[in-house]
Protein backbone atom coordinates (compact mmCIF):
# COMPACT_ATOMS: atom_id res chain seq x y z
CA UNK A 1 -57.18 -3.32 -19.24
CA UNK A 2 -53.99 -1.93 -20.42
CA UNK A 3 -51.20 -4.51 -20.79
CA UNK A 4 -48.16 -4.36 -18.84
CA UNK A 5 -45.29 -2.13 -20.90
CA UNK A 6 -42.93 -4.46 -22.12
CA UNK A 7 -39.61 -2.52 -22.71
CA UNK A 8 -37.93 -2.86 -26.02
CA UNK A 9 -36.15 -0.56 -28.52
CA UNK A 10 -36.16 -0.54 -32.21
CA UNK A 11 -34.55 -3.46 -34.22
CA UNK A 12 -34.17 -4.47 -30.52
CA UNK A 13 -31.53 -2.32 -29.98
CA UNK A 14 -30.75 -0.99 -26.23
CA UNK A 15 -31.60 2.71 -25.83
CA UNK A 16 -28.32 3.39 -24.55
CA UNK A 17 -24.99 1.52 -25.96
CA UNK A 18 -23.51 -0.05 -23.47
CA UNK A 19 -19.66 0.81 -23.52
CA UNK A 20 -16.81 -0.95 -25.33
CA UNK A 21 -14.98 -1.17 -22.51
CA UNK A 22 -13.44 -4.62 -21.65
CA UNK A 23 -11.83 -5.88 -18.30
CA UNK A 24 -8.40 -3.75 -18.74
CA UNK A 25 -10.79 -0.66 -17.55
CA UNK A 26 -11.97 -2.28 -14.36
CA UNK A 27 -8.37 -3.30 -13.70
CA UNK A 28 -6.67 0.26 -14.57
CA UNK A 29 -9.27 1.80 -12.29
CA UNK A 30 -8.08 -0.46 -9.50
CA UNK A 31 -4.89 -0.23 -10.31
CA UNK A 32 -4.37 3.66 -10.69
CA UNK A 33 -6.54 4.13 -7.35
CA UNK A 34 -3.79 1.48 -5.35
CA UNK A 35 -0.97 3.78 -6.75
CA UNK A 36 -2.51 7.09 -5.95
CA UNK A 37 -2.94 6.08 -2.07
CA UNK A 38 0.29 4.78 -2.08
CA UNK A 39 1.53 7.85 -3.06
CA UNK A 40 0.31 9.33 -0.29
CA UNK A 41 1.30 6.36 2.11
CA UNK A 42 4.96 7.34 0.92
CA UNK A 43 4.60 10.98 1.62
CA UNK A 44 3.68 10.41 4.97
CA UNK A 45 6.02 7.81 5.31
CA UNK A 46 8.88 10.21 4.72
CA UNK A 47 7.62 12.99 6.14
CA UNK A 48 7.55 10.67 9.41
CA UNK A 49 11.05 9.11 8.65
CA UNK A 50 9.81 5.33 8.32
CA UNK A 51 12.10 4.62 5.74
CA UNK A 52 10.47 1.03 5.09
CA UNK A 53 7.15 1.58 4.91
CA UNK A 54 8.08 4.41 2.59
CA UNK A 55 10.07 1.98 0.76
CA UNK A 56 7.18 -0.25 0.02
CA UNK A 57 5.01 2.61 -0.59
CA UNK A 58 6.91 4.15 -3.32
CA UNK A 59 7.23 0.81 -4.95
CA UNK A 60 3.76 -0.04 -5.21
CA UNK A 61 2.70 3.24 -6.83
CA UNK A 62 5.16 2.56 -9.49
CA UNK A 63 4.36 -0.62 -10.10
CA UNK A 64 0.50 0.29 -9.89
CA UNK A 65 0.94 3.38 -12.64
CA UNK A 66 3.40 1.46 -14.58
CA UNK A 67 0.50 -2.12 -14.82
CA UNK A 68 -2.28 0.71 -15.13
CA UNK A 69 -0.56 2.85 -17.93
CA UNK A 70 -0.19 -0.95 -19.51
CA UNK A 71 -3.72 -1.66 -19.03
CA UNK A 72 -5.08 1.61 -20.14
CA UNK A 73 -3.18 1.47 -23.45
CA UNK A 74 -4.19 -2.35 -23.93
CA UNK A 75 -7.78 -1.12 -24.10
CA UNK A 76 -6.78 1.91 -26.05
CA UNK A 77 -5.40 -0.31 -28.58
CA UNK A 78 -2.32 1.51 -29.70
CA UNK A 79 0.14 4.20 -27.79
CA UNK A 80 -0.87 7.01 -30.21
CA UNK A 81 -4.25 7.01 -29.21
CA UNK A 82 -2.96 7.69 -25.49
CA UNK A 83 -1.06 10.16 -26.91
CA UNK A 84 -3.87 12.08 -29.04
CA UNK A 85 -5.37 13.21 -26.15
CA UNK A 86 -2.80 15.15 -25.10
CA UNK A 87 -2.84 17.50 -27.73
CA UNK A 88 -6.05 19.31 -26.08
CA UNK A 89 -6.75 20.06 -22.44
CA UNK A 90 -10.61 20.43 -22.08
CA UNK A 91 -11.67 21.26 -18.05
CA UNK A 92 -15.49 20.28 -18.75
CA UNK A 93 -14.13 16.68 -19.49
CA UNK A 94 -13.40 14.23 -16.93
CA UNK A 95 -11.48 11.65 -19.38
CA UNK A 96 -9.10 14.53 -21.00
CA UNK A 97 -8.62 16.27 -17.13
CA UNK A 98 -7.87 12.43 -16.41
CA UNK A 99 -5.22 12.04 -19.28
CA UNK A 100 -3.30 15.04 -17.78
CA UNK A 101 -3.40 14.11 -14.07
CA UNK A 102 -2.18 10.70 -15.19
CA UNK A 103 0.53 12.13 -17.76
CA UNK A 104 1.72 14.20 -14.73
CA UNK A 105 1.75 11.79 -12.06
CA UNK A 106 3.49 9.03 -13.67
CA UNK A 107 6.57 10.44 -14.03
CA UNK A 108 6.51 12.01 -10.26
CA UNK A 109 5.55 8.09 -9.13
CA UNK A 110 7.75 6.51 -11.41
CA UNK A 111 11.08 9.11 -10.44
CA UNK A 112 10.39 8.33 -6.66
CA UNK A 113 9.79 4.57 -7.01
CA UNK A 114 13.06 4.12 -9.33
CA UNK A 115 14.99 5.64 -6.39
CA UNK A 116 14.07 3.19 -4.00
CA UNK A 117 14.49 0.10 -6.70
CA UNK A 118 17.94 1.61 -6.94
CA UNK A 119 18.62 1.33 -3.65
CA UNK A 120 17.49 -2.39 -3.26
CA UNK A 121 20.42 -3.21 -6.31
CA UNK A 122 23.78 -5.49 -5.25
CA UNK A 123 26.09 -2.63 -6.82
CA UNK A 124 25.78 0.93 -6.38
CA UNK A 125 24.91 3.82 -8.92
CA UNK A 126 27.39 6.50 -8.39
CA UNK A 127 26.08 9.49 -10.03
CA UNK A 128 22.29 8.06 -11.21
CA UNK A 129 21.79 7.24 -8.18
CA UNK A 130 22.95 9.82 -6.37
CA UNK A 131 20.51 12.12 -8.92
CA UNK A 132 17.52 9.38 -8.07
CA UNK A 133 17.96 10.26 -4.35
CA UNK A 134 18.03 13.81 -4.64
CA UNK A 135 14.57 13.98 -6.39
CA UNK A 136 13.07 11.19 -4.91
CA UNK A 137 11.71 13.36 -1.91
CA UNK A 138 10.05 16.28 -4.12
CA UNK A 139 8.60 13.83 -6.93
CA UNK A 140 7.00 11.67 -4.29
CA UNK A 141 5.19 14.85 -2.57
CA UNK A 142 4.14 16.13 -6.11
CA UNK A 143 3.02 12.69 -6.68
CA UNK A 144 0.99 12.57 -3.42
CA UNK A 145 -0.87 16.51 -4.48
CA UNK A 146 -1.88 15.03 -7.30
CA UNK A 147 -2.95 11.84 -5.79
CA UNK A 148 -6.62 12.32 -4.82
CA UNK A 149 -7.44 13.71 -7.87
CA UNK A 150 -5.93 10.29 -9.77
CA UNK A 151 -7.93 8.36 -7.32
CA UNK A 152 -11.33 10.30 -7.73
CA UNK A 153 -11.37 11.44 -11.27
CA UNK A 154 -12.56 7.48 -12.32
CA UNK A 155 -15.23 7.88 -10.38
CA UNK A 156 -16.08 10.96 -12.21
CA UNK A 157 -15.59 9.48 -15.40
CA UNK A 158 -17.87 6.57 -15.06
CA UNK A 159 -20.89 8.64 -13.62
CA UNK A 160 -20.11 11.29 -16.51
CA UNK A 161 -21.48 8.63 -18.83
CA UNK A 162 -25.21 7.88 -19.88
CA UNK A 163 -25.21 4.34 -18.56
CA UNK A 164 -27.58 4.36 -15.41
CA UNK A 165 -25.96 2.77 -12.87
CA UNK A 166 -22.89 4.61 -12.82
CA UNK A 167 -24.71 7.73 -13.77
CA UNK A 168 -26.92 7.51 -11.08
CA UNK A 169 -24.25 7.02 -8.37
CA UNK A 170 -22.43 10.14 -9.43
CA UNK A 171 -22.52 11.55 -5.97
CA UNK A 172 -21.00 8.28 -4.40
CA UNK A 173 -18.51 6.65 -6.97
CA UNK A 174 -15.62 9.03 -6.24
CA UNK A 175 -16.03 8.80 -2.67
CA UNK A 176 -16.18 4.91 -3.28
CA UNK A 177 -12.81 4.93 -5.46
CA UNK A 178 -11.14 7.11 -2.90
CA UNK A 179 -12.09 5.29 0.12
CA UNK A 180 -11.12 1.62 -2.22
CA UNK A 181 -8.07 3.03 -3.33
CA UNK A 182 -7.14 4.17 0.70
CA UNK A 183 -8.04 0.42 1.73
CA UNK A 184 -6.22 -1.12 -1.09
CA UNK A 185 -3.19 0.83 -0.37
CA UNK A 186 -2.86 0.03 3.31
CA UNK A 187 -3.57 -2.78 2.83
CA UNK A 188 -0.43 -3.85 0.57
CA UNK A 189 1.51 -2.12 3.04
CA UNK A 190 0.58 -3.96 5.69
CA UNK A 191 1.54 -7.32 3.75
CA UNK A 192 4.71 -5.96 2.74
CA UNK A 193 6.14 -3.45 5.74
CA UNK A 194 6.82 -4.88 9.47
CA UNK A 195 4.21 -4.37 12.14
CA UNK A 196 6.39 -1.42 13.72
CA UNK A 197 6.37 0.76 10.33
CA UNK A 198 2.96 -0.06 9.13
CA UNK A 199 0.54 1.74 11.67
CA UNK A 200 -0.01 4.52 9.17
CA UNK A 201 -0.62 2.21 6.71
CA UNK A 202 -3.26 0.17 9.43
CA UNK A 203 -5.29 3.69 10.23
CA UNK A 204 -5.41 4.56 6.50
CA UNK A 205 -6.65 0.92 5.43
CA UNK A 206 -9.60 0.60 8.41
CA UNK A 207 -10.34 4.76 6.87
CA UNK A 208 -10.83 3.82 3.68
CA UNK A 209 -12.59 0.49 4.06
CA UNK A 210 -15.47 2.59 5.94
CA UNK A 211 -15.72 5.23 4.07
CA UNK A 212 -16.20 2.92 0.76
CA UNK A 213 -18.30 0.76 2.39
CA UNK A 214 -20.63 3.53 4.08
CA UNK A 215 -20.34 4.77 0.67
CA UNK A 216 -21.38 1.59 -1.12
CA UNK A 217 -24.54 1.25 0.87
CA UNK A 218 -25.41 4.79 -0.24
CA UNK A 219 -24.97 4.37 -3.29
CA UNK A 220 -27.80 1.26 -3.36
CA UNK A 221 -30.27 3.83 -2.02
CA UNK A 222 -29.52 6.57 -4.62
CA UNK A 223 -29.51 4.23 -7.44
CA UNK A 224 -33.20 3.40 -6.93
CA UNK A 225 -34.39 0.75 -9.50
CA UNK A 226 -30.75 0.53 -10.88
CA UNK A 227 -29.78 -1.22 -7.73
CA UNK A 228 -31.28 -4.48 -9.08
CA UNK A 229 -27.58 -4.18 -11.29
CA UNK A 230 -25.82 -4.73 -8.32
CA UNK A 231 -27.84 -8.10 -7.11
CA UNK A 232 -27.69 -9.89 -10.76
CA UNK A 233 -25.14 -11.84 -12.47
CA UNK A 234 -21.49 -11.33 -12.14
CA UNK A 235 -21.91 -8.09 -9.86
CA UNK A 236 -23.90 -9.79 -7.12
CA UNK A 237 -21.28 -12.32 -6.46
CA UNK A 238 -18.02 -9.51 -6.73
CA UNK A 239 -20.64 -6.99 -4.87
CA UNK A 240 -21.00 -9.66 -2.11
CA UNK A 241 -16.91 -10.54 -1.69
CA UNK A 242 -16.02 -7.04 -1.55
CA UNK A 243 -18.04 -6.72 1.13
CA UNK A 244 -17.09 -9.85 2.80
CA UNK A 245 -13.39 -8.49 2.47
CA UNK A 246 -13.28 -4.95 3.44
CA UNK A 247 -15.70 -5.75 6.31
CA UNK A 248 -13.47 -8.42 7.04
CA UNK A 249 -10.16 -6.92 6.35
CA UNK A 250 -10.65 -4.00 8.46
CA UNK A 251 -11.94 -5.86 11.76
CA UNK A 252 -9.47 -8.07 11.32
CA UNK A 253 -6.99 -4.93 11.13
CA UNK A 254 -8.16 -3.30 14.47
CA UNK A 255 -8.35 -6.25 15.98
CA UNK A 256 -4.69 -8.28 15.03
CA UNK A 257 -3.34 -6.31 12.53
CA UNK A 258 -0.93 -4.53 15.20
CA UNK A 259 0.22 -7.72 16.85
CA UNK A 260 0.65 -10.45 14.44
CA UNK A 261 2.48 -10.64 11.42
CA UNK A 262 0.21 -13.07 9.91
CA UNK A 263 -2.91 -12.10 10.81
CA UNK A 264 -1.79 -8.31 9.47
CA UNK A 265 -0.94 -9.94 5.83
CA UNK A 266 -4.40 -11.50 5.95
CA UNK A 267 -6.00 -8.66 6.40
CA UNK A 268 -4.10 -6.58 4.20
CA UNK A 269 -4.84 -9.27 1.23
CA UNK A 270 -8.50 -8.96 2.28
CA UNK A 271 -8.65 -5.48 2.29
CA UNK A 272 -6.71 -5.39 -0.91
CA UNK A 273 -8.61 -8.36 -2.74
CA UNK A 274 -11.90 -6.35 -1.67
CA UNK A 275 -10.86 -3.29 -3.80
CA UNK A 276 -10.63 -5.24 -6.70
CA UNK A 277 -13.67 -6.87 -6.43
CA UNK A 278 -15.66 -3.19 -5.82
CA UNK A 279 -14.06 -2.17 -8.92
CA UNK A 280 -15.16 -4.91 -11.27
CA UNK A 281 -18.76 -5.12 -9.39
CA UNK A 282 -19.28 -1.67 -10.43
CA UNK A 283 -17.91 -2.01 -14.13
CA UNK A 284 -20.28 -4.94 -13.90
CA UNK A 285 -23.52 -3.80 -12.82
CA UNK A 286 -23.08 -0.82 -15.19
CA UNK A 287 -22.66 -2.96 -18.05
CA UNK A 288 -25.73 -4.83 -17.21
CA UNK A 289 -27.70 -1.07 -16.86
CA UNK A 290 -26.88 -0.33 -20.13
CA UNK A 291 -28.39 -3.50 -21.39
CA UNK A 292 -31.40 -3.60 -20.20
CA UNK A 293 -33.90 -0.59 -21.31
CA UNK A 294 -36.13 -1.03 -17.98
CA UNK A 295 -32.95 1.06 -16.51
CA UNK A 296 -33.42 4.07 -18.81
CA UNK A 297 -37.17 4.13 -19.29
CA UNK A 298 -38.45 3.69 -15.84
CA UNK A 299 -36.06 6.45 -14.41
CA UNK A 300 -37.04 8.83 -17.47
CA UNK A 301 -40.98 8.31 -16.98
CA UNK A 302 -40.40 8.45 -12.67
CA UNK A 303 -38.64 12.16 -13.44
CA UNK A 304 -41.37 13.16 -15.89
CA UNK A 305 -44.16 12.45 -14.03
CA UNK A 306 -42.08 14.23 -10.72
CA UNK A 307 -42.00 17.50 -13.18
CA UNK A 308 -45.18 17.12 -14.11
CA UNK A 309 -47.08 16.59 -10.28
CA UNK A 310 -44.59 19.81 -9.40
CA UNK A 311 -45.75 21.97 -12.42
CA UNK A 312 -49.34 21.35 -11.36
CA UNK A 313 -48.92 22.06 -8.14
CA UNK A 314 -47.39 25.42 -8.83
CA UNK A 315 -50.27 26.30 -10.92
């Protein structure tokens, strides 16, 4: 009898290096994904002349770019870095198409957000302001073009990598971030904008939490043995409260969210506390993939002996 394979590597090394990353890449991911639906919160918000929730909306996206930017550099290490990979644009590469959409949404977010902030001050900004106002309306609609691809591209990124969770969720994770990044957004809104302003915000939230939660369970079934990542350690427990919250966050939005002021901030913090916890789940459980060799042999032996049954039933 043949022993059961016991999967090492040489020098007991992992067979694929898990990534440097550290917990500012979870939160930029979150973060950039709240300001990107925001974005588009505001856009509609203006478009609809609900000067509040477009108020809060604008806001949040700067403050979500300007705490992601912080957190991307962080992990970067130094400015320049950010900075290097600028001096290339290379389509085939999700992290250099990423630097671009990011370089050219910030400053669209950041215009639109100041004008609101400028608003909000005790004295008034005669001509400054008066120049804030007059761009705020085109930099927030450039700002919300650009905005799914800021929330997706993440996605992109992660499954672009060789570790095999996120790898082998490639056809989910931007649908995932997307739907997170809807939830989280409409979800802030609905803590921060009155009940009257905030229905967009309400129908975008509930949209979102499905669609990453439909998503999510999806993904599990793609994954195949790389679904255990998801049920061990630190991702099981942030797997199982974003679940707990979006589920939550959205019945309690259909259900209250319209007619109580409380109950909508709940709900909001649910739904927005459930994005974060997707995000760092995943970061997790990919982490853990790229650990443990089972992950990358198993797979890589399941698609050669697929090939193989296929070539020999050709011939």
């Amino acid at each position: 009898m043949v022993p059961q394979a016991t999967f090492t590597s040489y020098y007991g090394r992992p067979v694929v290096k898990a990534s440097p990353w550290k917990s500012d890449i979870p939160a930029y991911l979150f973060l950039g994904g709240l300001a990107a639906g925001s974005s588009l919160l505001a856009a509609g918000a203006d478009l609809r002349n609900l000067p509040e929730l477009r108020r809060v909306a604008r806001i949040a996206a700067l403050a979500g770019v300007a705490a992601g930017g912080a957190a991307l550099i962080h992990d970067l290490g130094r400015p320049a870095r950010f900075l290097n990979m600028l001096r290339t644009a290379k389509p085939t590469s999700p992290m250099s198409m990423g630097t671009w959409i990011l370089t050219a949404y910030g400053p669209m977010a950041s215009l639109a957000g100041a004008s609101e902030l400028a608003g909000l001050l005790p004295w008034k900004l005669p001509i400054a302001g008066r120049l804030l106002s007059l761009g705020a309306r085109p930099a927030g609609l450039v700002a919300a073009l650009l905005a799914p691809a800021l929330a997706s591209y993440t996605g992109v990124l992660l499954s672009d990598t060789a570790t095999p969770a996120w790898h082998g969720a490639r056809r989910e994770l931007p649908y995932i971030f997307v739907g997170s990044a809807a939830a989280a957004a409409g979800g802030l809104a609905m803590c921060c904008a009155g009940l009257e302003q905030a229905a967009p915000a309400r129908r975008m939230a509930v949209g979102g939490a499905v669609v990453a939660l439909a998503m999510e369970q999806r993904m599990e079934q793609s994954l195949g043995l790389s679904a255990e990542t998801l049920h061990s350690g630190k991702a099981r427990t942030l797997m199982a409260a974003n679940r707990a919250l979006t589920a939550g966050g959205a019945v309690g939005t259909i259900a209250l969210g319209g007619r109580n002021r409380v109950a909508a901030r709940a709900a909001g913090a649910a739904l927005l506390a459930g994005s974060v916890c997707a995000r760092f789940a995943i970061f997790e459980a990919g982490q853990l993939s790229a650990r443990d060799p089972r992950y990358t042999v198993i797979p890589q032996r399941e698609r050669v002996d697929r090939t193989t049954a296929l070539d020999a039933g050709r011939s």
